[in-house]
Protein backbone atom coordinates (compact mmCIF):
# COMPACT_ATOMS: atom_id res chain seq x y z
CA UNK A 1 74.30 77.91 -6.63
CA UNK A 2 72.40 78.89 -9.77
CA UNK A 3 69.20 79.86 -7.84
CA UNK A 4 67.41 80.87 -5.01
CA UNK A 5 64.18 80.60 -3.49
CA UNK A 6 64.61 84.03 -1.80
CA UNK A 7 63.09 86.95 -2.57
CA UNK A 8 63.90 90.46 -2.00
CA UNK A 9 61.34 93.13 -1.79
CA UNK A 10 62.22 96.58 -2.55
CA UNK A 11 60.07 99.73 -1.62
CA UNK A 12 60.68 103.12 -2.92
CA UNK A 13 60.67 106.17 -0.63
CA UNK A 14 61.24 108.47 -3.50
CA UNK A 15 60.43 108.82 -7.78
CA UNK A 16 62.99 107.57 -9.70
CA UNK A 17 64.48 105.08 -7.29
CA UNK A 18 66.55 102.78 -9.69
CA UNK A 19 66.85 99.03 -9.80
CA UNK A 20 69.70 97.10 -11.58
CA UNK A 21 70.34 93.40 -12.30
CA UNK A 22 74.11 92.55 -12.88
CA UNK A 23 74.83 89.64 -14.91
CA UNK A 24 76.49 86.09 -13.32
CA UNK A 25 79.89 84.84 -15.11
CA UNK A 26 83.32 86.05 -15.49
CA UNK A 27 82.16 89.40 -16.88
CA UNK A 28 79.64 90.94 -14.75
CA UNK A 29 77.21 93.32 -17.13
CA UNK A 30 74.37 95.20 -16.16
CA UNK A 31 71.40 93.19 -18.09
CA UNK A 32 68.21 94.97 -16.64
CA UNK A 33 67.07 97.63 -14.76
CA UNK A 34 63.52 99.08 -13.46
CA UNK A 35 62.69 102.55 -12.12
CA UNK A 36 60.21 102.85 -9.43
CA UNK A 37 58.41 106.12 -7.92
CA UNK A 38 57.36 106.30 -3.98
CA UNK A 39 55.45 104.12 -2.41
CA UNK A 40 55.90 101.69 -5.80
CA UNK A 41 57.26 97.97 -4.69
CA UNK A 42 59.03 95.63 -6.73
CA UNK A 43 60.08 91.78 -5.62
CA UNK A 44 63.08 90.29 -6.75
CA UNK A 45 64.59 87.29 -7.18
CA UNK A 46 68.84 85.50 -7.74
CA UNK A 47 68.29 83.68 -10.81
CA UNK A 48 70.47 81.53 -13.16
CA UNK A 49 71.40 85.22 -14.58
CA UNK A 50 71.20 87.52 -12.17
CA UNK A 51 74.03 87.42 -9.07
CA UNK A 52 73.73 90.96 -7.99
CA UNK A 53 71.29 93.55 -7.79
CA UNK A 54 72.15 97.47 -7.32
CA UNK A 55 69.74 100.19 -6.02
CA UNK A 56 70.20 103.67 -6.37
CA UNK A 57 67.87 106.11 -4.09
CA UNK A 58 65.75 105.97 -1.18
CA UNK A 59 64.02 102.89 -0.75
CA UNK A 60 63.90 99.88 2.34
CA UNK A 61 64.54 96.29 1.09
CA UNK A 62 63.02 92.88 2.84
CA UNK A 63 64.94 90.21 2.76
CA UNK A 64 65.36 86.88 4.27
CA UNK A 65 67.74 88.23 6.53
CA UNK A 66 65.98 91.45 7.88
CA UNK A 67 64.86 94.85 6.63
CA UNK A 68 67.21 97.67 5.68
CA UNK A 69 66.92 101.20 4.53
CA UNK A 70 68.95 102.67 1.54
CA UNK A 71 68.89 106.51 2.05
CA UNK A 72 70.39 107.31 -1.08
């Protein structure tokens, strides 16, 4: 599965809530990330290069399969 049509929303509940992509393939590398502030939203997407994505802080994430809250 190279793709999917899902999409991931990501809300921050605090400044400097970080967002990393990590890399598809036998070496799995960090190849972007965003930082967000409160109350800033970012959607997000599995691509062809992207198989993972990391969050770091306070923020609540909508998904396909249900909301859930990252307190930290």
């Amino acid at each position: 599965m190279a793709e999917s049509n899902d999409y991931i929303v990501i809300k921050a509940e605090e400044d400097g809530v970080n967002v990393i992509g990590l890399t598809r393939g036998t070496d799995t590398r960090f190849h972007h990330s965003e930082k967000l502030d409160k109350n800033e939203m970012m959607i997000a997407q599995f691509t062809e290069h992207t198989s993972a994505i990391k969050i770091r802080g306070k923020a609540t994430l909508q998904t396909s399969h249900g909301e859930m809250n990252n307190n930290g």
